[in-house]
Protein backbone atom coordinates (compact mmCIF):
# COMPACT_ATOMS: atom_id res chain seq x y z
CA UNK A 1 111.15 84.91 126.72
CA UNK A 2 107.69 82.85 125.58
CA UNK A 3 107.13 80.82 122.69
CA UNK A 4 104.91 83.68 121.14
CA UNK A 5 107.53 86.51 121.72
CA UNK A 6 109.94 84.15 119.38
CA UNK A 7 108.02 83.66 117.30
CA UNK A 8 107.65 87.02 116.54
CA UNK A 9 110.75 88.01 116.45
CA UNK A 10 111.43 85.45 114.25
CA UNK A 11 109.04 86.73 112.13
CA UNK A 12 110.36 90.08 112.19
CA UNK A 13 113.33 88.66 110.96
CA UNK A 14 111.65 86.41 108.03
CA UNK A 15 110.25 89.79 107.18
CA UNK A 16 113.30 91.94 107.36
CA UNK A 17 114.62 92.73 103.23
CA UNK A 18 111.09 91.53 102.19
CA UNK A 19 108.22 93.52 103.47
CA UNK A 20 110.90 95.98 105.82
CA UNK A 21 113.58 97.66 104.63
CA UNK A 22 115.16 97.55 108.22
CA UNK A 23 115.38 96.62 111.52
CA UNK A 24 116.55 98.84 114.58
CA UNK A 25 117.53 96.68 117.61
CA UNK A 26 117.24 98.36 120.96
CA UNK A 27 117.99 96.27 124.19
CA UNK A 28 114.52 96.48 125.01
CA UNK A 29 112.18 96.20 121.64
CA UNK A 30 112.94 95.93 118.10
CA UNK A 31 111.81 98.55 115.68
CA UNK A 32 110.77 97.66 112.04
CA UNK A 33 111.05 100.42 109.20
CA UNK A 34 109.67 100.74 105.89
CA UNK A 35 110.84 103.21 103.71
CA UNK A 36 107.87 102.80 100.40
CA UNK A 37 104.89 102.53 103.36
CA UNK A 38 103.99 104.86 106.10
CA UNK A 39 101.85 102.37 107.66
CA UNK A 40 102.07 101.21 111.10
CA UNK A 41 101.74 97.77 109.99
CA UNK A 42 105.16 98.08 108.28
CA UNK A 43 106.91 100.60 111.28
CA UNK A 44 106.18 99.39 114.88
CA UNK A 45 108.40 97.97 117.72
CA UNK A 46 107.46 94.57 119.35
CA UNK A 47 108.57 94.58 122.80
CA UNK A 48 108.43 91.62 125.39
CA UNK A 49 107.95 93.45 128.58
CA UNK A 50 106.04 96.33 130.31
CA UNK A 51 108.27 99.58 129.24
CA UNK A 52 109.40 102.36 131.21
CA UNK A 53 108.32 106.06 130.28
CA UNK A 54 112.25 106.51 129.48
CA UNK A 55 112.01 103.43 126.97
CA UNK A 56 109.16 104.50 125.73
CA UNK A 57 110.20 108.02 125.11
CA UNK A 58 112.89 106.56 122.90
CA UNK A 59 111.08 104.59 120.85
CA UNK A 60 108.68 107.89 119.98
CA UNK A 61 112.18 109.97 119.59
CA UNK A 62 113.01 107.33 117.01
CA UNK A 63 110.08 107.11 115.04
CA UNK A 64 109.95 110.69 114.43
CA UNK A 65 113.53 110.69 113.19
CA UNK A 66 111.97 108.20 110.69
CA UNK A 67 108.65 110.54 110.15
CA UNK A 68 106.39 107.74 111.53
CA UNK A 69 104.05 107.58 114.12
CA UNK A 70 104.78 105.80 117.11
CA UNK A 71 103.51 102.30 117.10
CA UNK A 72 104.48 99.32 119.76
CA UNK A 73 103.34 95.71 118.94
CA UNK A 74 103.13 93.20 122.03
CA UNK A 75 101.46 89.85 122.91
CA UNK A 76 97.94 90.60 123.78
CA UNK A 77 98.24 88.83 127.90
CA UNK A 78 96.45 90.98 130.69
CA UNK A 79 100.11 91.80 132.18
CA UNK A 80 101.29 93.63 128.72
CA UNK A 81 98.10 95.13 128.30
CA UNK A 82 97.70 96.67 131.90
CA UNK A 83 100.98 97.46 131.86
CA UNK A 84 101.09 99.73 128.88
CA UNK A 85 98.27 101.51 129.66
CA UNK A 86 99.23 102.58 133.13
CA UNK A 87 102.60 103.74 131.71
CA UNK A 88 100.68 105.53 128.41
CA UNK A 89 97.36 106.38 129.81
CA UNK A 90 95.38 107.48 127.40
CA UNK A 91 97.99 108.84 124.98
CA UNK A 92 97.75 105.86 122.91
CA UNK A 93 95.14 104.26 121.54
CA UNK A 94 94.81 100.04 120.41
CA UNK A 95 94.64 100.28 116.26
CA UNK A 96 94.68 96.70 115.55
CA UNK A 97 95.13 93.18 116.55
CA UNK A 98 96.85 90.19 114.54
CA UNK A 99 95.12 86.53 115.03
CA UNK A 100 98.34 84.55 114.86
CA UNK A 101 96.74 81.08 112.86
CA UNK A 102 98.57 77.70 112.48
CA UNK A 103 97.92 75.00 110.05
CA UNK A 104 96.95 72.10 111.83
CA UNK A 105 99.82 69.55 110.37
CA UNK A 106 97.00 66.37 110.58
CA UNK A 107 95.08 67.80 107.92
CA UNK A 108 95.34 65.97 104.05
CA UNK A 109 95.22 68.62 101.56
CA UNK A 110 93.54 67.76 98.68
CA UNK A 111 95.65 68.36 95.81
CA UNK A 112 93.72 67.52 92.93
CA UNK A 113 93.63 71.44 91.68
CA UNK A 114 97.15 71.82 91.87
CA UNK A 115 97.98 72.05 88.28
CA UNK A 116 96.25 75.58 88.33
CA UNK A 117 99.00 76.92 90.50
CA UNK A 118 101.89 78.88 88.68
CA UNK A 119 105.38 79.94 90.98
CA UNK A 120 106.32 83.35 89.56
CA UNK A 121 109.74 82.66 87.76
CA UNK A 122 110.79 85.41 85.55
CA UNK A 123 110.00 89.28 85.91
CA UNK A 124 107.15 89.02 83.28
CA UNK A 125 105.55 86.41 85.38
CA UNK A 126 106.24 89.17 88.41
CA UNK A 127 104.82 91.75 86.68
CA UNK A 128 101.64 89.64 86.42
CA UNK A 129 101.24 88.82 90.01
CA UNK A 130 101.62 92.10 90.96
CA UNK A 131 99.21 93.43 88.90
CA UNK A 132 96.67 90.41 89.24
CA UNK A 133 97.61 91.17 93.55
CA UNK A 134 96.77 94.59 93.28
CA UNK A 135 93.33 93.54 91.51
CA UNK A 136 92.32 91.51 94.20
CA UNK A 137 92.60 94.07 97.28
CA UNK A 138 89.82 96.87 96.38
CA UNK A 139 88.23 99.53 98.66
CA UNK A 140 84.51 98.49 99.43
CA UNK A 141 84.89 94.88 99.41
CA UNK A 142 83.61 93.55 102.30
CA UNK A 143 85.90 89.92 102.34
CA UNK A 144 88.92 92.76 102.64
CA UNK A 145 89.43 94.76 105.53
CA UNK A 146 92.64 95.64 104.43
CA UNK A 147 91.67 98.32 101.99
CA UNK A 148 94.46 98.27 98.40
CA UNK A 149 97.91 97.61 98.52
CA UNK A 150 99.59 99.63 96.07
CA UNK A 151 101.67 101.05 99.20
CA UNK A 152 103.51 96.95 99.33
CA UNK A 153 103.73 96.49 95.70
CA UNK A 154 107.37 98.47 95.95
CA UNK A 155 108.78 96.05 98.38
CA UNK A 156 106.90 92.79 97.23
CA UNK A 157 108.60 94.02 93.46
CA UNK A 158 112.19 94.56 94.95
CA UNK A 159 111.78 91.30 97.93
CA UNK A 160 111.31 89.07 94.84
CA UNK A 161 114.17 90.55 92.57
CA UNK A 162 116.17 89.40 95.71
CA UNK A 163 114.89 86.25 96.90
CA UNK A 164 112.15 85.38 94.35
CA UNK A 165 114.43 82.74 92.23
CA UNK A 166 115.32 80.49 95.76
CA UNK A 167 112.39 78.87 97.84
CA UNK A 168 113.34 81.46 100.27
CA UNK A 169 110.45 83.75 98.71
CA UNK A 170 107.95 81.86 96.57
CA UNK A 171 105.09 83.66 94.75
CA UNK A 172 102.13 81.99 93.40
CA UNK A 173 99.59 82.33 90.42
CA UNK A 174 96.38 80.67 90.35
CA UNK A 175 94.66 80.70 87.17
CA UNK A 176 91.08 79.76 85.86
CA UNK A 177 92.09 78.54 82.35
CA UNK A 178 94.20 81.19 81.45
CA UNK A 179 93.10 84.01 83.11
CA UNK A 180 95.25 84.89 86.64
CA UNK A 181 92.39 85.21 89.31
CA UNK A 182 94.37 84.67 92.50
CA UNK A 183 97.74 84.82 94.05
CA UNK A 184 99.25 84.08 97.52
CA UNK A 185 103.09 84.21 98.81
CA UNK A 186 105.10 81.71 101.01
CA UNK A 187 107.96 83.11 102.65
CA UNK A 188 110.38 80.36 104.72
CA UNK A 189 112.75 81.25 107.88
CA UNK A 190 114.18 79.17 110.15
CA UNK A 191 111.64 76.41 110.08
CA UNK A 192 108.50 78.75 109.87
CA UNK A 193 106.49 79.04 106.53
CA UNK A 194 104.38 82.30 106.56
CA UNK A 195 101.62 83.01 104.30
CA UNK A 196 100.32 86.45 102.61
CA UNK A 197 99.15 87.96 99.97
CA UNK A 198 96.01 85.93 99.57
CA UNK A 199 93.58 87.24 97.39
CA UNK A 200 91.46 86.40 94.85
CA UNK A 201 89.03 88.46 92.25
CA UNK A 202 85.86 89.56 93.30
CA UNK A 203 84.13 87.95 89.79
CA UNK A 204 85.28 84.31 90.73
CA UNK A 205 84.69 84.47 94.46
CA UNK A 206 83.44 81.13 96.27
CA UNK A 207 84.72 78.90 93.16
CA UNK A 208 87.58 77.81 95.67
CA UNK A 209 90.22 79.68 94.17
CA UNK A 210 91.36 81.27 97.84
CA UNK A 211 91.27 78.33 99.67
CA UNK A 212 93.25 76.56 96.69
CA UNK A 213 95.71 79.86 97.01
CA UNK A 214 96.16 78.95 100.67
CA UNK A 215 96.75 75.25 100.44
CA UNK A 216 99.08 75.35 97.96
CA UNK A 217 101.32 77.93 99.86
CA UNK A 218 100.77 75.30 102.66
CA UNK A 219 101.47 72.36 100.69
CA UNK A 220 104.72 74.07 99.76
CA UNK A 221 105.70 74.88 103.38
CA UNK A 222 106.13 71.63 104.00
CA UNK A 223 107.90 70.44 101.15
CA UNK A 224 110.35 72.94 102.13
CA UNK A 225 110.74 71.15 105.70
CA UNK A 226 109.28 73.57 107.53
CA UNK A 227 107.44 72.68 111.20
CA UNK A 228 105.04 75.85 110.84
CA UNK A 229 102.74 77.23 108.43
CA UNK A 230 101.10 80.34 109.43
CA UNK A 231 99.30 83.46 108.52
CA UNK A 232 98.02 86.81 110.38
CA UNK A 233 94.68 88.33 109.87
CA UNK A 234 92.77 90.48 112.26
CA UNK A 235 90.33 89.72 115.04
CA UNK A 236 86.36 89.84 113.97
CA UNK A 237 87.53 90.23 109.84
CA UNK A 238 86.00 87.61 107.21
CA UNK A 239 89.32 86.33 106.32
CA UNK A 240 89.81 85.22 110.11
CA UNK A 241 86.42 83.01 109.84
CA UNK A 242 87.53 82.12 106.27
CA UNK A 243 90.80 80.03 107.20
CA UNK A 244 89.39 78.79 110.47
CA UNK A 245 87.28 77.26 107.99
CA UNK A 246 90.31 75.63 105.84
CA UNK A 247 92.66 74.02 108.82
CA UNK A 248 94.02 77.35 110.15
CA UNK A 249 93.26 77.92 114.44
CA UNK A 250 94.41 81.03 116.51
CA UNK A 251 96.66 80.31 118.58
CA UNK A 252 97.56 83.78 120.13
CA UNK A 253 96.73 87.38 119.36
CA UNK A 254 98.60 90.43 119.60
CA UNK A 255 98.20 93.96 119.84
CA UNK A 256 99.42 97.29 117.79
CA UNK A 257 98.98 100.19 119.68
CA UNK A 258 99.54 103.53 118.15
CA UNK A 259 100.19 107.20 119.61
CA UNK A 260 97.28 109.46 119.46
């Protein structure tokens, strides 16, 4: 087993309650389902090794006993990636690929914007990250390849109602006096802090307030004790250059390959 492959199964499992409903273990990949969103994203099965047609062929039977298209999610090394295809051929087709980035733990973060930073800590306060989240992530904006998210505001609602009052699951606000123009989310598992929900209005863009979304979540990692503080965007997006630009590096890539 490598370092990445735990990691991502550990992340699978930070996940699991929050942004999945569910996790199906198999001896040889581990499914994730989402009940409130179809996507891929949310319903794929990481795997470790080259599959077997058999193996494969469950995972598919499984999937559509969920009504989702098959998806398998796998370190992007030239052995997995050869691999797959000569089992697949060309009945699956790559849909996206994850840049796996890591704080580097030398950095100072300047804290001297801190006291715009909110942690969501009653339902009203919810109610106004969502909504302020939802703002953010707009079709046509070229900072978001990720299109709206109205399809995670179901789970990111009922993960917080569950964890949202521990550090477990930590939501933030960022406002510009009193207006709400950002948010971001820190979610802590067995040593790893992982970052989302990033976003900030189009209308304030470049006044910092991303970046400042980022580092605080960071900031927080750490005083939670973790040893990690990461995020996922894809290959080739703006956000990718964005938090190379902020103390965040790539350290490995992986792949989501769906069937055609």
């Amino acid at each position: 087993m490598t370092k990445n492959f735990k990691f991502l199964a550990k992340f699978q499992k930070l996940q699991n309650e929050v942004e999945y409903d569910r996790l199906l273990q198999f001896s040889f990949a581990t499914l994730t389902y989402t009940q409130s969103n179809p996507s891929s994203f949310q319903n794929y099965a990481l795997v470790e090794k080259t599959l077997t047609l058999g193996e494969i062929t469950k995972i598919e039977k499984t999937f559509a006993s969920l009504s989702r298209t098959p998806a398998i999610y796998f370190e992007n090394t030239p052995e997995l990636v050869d691999g797959f295809i000569n089992i697949t051929g060309n009945k699956y087709e790559k849909k996206w690929e994850d840049s796996w980035m890591f704080f580097n733990p030398v950095i100072e973060i300047d804290n001297t914007r801190f006291s715009q930073v909110k942690k969501v800590s009653s339902e009203n306060e919810l109610g106004i990250f969502l909504s302020t989240f939802d703002a953010c992530y707009q079709k046509g904006d070229p900072q978001n390849p990720y299109g709206e998210v109205k399809e995670y505001i179901i789970n990111c609602k009922k993960a917080w109602m569950k964890f949202g009052k521990t550090d477990r699951l930590q939501y933030f606000l960022i406002y510009d006096q009193n207006r709400p123009v950002a948010t971001s989310v820190l979610n802590t598992f067995e040593s790893v802090g992982y970052i989302s929900a990033v976003g900030s209005l189009k209308d304030v863009r470049g006044k910092g307030f991303g970046k400042l979304a980022t580092l605080y979540a960071v900031s927080q990692s750490q005083a939670n004790g973790n040893t990690e503080h990461s995020l996922a965007t894809e290959e080739g997006t703006y956000p990718n250059e964005f938090y190379k630009g902020i103390g965040f590096s790539t350290r490995f890539t992986a792949l989501g390959y769906c069937k055609i």
